[in-house]
Protein backbone atom coordinates (compact mmCIF):
# COMPACT_ATOMS: atom_id res chain seq x y z
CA UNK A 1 1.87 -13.24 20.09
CA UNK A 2 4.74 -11.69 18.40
CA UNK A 3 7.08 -9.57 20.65
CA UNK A 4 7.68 -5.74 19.77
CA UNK A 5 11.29 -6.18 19.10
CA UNK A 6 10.38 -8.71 16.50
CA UNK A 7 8.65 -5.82 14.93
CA UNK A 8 10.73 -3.41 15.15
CA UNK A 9 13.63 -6.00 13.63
CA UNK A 10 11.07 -6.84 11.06
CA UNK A 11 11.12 -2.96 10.07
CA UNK A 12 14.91 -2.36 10.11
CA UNK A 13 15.36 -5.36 8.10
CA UNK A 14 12.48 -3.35 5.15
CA UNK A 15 14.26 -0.27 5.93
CA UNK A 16 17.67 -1.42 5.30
CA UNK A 17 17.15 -3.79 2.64
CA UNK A 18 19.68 -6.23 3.79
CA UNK A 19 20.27 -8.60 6.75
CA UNK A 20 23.50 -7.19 7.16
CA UNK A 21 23.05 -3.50 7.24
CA UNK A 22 20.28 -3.91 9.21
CA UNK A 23 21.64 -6.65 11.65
CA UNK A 24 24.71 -3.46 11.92
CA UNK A 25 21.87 -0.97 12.97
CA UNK A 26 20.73 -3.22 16.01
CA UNK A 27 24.00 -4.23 16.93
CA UNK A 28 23.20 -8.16 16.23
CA UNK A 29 24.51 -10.81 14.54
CA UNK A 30 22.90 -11.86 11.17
CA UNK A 31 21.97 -15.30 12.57
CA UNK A 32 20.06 -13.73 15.48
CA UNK A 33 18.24 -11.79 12.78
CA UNK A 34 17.30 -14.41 10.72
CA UNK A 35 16.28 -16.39 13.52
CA UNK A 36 14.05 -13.92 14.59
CA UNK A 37 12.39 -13.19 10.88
CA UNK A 38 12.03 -16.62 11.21
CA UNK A 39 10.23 -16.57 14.86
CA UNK A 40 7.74 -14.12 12.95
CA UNK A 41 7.09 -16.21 10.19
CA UNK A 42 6.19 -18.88 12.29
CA UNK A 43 3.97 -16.89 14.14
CA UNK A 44 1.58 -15.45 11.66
CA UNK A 45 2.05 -18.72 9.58
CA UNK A 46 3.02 -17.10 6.13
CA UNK A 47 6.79 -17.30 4.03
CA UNK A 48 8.01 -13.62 4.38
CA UNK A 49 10.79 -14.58 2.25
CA UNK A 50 12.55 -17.03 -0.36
CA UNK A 51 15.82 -18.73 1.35
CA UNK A 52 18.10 -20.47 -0.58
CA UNK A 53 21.66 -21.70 0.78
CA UNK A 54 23.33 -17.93 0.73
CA UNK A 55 20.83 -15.60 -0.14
CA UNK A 56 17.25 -14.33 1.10
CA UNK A 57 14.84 -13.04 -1.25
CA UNK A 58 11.75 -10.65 -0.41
């Protein structure tokens, strides 16, 4: 089960277009956000994005 402020990171994250502007909207760190696009990932089982070393892709 994915928690509701997964979601509603998942959303800033689309809404912002980047993992910094929208990390700055929820007060978070970037790494906390990517760790929890990642936690989402995981949970439905699908690649939300492309990672490479410095950069995610949508």
């Amino acid at each position: 089960m994915v928690e509701i402020f997964l979601l509603e990171q998942f959303v800033s994250l689309a809404k912002n277009g980047s993992l910094t502007r929208a990390a700055e909207e929820l007060h978070i760190t970037q790494p906390a956000l990517s760790r929890s696009m990642k936690k989402i990932e995981d949970a439905f089982g699908v690649s939300l994005f492309e990672r490479s070393k410095s950069k995610l892709f949508d």
